[in-house]
Protein backbone atom coordinates (compact mmCIF):
# COMPACT_ATOMS: atom_id res chain seq x y z
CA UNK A 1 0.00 0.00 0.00
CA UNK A 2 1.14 3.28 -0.56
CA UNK A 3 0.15 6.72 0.67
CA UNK A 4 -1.92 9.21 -1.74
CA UNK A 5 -0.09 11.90 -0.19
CA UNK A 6 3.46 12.30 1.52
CA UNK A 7 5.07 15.33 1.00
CA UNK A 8 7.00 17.84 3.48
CA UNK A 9 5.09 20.98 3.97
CA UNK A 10 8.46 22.24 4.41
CA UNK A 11 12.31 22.07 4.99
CA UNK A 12 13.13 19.89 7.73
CA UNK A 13 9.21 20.65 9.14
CA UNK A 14 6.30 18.00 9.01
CA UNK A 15 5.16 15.28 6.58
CA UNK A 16 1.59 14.98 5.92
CA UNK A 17 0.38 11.22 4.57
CA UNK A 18 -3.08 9.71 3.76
CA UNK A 19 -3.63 5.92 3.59
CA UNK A 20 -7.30 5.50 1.67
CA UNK A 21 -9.07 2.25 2.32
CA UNK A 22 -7.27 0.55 5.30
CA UNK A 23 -9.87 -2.22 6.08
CA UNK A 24 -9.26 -3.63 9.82
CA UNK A 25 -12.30 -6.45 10.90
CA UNK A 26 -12.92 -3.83 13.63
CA UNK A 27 -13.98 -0.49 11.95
CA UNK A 28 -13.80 -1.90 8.28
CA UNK A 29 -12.29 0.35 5.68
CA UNK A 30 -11.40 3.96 7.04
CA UNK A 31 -9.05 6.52 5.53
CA UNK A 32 -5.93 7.38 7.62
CA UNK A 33 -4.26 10.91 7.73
CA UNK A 34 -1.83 11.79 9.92
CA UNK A 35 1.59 14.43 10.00
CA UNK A 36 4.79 13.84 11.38
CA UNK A 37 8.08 15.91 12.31
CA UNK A 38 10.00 15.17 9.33
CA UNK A 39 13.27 12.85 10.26
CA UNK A 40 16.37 15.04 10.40
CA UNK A 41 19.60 12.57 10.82
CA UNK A 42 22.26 13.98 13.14
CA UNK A 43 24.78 11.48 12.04
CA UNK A 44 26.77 13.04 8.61
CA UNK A 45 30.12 13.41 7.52
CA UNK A 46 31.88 16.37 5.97
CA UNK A 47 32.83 16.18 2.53
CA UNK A 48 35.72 14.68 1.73
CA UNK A 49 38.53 15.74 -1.01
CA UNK A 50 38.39 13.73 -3.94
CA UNK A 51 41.79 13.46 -4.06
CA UNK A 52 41.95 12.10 -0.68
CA UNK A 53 39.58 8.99 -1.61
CA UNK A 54 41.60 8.83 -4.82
CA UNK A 55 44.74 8.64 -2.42
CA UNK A 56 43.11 6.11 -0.14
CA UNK A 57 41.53 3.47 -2.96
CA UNK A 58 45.25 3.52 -4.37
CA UNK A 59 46.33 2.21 -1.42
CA UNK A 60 44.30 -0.35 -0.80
CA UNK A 61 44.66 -1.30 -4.54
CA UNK A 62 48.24 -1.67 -3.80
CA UNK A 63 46.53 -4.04 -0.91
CA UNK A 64 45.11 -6.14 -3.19
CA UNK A 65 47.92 -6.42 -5.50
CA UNK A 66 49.95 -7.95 -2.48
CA UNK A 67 47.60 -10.77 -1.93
CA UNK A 68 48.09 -11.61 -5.53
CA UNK A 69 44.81 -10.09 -7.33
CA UNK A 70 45.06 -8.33 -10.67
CA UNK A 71 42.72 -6.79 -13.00
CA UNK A 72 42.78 -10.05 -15.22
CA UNK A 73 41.36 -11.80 -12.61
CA UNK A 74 38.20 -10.29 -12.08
CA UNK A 75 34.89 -9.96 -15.58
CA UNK A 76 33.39 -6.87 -14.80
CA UNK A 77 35.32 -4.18 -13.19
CA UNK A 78 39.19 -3.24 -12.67
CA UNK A 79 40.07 -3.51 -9.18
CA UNK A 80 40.98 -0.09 -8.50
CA UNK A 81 37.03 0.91 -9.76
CA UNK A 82 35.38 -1.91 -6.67
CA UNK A 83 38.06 -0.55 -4.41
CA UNK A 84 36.64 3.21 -5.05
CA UNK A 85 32.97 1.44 -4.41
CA UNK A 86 33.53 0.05 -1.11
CA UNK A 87 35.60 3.24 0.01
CA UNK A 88 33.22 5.43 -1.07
CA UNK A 89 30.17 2.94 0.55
CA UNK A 90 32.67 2.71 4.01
CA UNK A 91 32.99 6.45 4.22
CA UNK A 92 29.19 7.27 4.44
CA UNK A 93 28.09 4.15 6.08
CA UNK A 94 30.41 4.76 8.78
CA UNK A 95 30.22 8.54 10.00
CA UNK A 96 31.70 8.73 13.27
CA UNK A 97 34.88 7.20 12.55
CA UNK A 98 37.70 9.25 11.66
CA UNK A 99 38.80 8.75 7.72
CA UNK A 100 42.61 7.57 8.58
CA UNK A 101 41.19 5.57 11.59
CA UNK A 102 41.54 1.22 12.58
CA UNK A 103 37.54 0.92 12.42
CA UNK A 104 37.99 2.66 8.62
CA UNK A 105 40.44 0.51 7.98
CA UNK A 106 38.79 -2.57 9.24
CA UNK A 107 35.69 -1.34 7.10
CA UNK A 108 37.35 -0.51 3.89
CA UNK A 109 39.30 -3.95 3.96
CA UNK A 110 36.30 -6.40 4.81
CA UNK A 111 33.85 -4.45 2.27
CA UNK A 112 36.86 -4.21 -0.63
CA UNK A 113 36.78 -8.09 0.09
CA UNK A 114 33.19 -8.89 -0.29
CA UNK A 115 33.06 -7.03 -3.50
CA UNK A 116 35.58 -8.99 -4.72
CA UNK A 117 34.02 -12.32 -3.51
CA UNK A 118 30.64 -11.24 -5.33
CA UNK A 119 33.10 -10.83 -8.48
CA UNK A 120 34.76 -13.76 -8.30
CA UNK A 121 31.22 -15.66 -7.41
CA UNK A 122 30.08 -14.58 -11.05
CA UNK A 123 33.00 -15.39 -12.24
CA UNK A 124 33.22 -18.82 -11.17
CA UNK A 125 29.36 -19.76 -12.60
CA UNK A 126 30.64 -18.06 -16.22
CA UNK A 127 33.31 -20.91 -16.02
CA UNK A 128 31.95 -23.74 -15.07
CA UNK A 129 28.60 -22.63 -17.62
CA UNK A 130 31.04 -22.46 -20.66
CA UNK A 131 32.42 -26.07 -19.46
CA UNK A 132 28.32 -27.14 -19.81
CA UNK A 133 28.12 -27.82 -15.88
CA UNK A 134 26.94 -26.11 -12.65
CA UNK A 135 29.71 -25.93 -9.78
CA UNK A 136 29.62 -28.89 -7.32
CA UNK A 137 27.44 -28.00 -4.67
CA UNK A 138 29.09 -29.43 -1.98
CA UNK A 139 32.87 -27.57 -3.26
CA UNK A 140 31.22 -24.33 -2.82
CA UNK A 141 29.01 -24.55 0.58
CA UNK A 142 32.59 -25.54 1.52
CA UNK A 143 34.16 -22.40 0.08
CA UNK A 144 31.49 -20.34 1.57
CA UNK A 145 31.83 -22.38 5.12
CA UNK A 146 35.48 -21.76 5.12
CA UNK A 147 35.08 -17.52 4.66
CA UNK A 148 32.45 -17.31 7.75
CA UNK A 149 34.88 -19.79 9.88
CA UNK A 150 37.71 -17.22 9.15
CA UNK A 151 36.24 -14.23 9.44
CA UNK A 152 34.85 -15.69 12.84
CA UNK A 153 38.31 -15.70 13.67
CA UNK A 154 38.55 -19.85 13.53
CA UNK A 155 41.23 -21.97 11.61
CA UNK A 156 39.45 -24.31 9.11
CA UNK A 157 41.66 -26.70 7.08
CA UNK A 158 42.72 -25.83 3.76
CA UNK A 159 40.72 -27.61 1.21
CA UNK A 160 42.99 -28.97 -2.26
CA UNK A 161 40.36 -29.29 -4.54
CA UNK A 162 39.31 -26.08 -3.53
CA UNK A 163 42.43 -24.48 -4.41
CA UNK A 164 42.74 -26.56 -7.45
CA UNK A 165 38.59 -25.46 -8.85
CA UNK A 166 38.69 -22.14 -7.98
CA UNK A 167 41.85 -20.07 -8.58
CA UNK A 168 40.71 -17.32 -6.25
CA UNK A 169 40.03 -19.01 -3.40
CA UNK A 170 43.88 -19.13 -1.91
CA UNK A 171 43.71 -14.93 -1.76
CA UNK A 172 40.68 -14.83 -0.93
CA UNK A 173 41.42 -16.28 2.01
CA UNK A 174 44.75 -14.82 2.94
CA UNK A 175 42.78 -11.66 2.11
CA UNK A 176 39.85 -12.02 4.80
CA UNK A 177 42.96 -13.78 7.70
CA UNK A 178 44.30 -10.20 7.39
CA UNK A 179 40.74 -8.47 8.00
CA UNK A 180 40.20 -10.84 10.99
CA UNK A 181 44.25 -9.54 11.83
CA UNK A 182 42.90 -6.01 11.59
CA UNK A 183 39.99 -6.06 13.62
CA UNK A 184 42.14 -7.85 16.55
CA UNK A 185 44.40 -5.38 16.54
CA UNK A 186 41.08 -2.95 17.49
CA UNK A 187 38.60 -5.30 19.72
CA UNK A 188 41.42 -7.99 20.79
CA UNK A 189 39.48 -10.66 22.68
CA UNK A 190 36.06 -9.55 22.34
CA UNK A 191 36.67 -9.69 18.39
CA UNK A 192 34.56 -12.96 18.44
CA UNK A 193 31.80 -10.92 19.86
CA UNK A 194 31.80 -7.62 18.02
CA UNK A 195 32.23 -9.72 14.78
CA UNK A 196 28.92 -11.13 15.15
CA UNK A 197 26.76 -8.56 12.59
CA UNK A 198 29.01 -8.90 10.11
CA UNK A 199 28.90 -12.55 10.23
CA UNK A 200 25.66 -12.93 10.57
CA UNK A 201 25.27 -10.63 7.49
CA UNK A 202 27.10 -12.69 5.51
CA UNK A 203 25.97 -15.73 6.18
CA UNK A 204 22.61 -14.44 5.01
CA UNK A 205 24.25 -13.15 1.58
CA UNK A 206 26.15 -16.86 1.03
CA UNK A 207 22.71 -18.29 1.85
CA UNK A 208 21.45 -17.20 -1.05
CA UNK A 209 23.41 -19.72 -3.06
CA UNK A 210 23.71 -23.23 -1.39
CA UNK A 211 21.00 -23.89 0.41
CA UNK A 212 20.90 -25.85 3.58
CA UNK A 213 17.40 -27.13 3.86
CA UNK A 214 17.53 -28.24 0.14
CA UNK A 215 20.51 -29.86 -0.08
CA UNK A 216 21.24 -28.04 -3.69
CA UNK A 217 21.59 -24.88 -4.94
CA UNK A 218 18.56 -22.10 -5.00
CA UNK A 219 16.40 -21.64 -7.81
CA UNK A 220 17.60 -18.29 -8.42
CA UNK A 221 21.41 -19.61 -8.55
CA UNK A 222 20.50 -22.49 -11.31
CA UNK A 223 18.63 -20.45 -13.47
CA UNK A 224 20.27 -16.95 -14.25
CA UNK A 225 23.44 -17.38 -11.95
CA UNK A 226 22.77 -14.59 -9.47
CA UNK A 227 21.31 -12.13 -12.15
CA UNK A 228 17.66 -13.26 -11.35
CA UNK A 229 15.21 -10.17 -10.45
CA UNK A 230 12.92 -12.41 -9.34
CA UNK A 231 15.11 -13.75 -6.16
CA UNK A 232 13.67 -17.18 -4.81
CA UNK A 233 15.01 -18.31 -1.23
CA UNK A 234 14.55 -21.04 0.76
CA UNK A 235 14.31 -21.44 4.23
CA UNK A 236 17.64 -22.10 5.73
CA UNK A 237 18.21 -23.80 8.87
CA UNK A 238 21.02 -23.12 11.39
CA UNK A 239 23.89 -24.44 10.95
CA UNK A 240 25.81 -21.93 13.93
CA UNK A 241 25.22 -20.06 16.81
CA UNK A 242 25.76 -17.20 14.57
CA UNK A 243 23.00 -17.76 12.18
């Protein structure tokens, strides 16, 4: 449902709204009108020079370059251009912390990381769709089971088929070690706590793909490998106490 009028009857004043026809069993359908003081966020951050986000995704370009990832590597963007994304995404979704700061540091690493998993994810269902076959199911709940159980700050066993099917999945995980090393360095032992949103986040996210309660992967995943708009999820059980 959506209201036949919501507009600001001014800068930073009220909103007015009208729902027509709400139907309740108790008074049956009834119009509702209301105003409210408009929502003014006191959270913001000053604008930043470009150059200094220019500055910053170098760096952490350089970053990525260390762990062994180069342009060829990823299908849709260069890595410089995902690093820029996640910087840019970091510095307004974090506000309070100070640009050249650990917590911005933690945040630009882990998100520069995910973008490049969600890359590599594509990627990886190109390949094995030009070779006429899905990936194994069971290889890539793995995969996914071996990112949370680092990023929880655990020390899963490497996998060798794993490293020999997907190319990416050696830095990917030296990459996400050094996020977990990061945030360490700023929550020390309560990083197994504090890690918990992010975690649970992104267990959501991987959900998406293998799913638990089927034993296969989604519908979504088999038919447009993750470019469905019509996204179709199962239920997932727990599999954690993080979940």
């Amino acid at each position: 449902m959506k209201p036949t009028k919501y507009r600001p009857t001014k800068l930073n004043g009220k909103v007015d709204f009208e729902f027509p026809n709400v139907f309740h069993p108790s008074f049956g359908s009834k119009s509702v009108q209301g105003r409210f003081v408009r929502i003014q966020p006191n959270l913001s951050r000053e604008e930043l020079d470009p150059a200094k986000i220019d500055e910053i995704a170098v760096k952490y370009t350089n970053l990525a370059n260390q762990f062994g990832f180069e342009d060829a590597h990823f299908e849709r963007y260069s890595i410089k251009t995902m690093v820029l994304t996640a910087v840019q995404f970091i510095v307004y979704w974090m506000p309070n912390a100070e640009f050249d700061s650990p917590a911005m540091d933690f945040g630009f690493r882990l998100f520069i990381w995910q973008w490049f998993l969600d890359d590599s994810m594509e990627t990886d269902w190109t390949r094995f769709e030009k070779m006429g076959k899905s990936p194994d199911f069971e290889n890539v709940r793995l995969l996914h089971e071996t990112y949370l159980s680092i990023l929880k700050g655990d020390t899963p066993a490497q996998s060798p088929q794993l490293l020999k099917d997907y190319p990416e999945f050696g830095r990917m995980c030296d990459f996400v070690k050094d996020i977990v090393r990061v945030g360490r360095e700023i929550s020390g032992n309560s990083y197994s706590t504090d890690i918990v949103p992010q975690v649970e986040a992104f267990q959501t996210y991987l959900e998406f793909n293998p799913c638990a309660e089927w034993e296969r992967f989604t519908v979504a995943t088999c038919s447009a490998n993750f470019r469905s708009t019509k996204m179709k999820v199962c239920g997932v059980k727990t599999r954690s106490s993080f979940a």
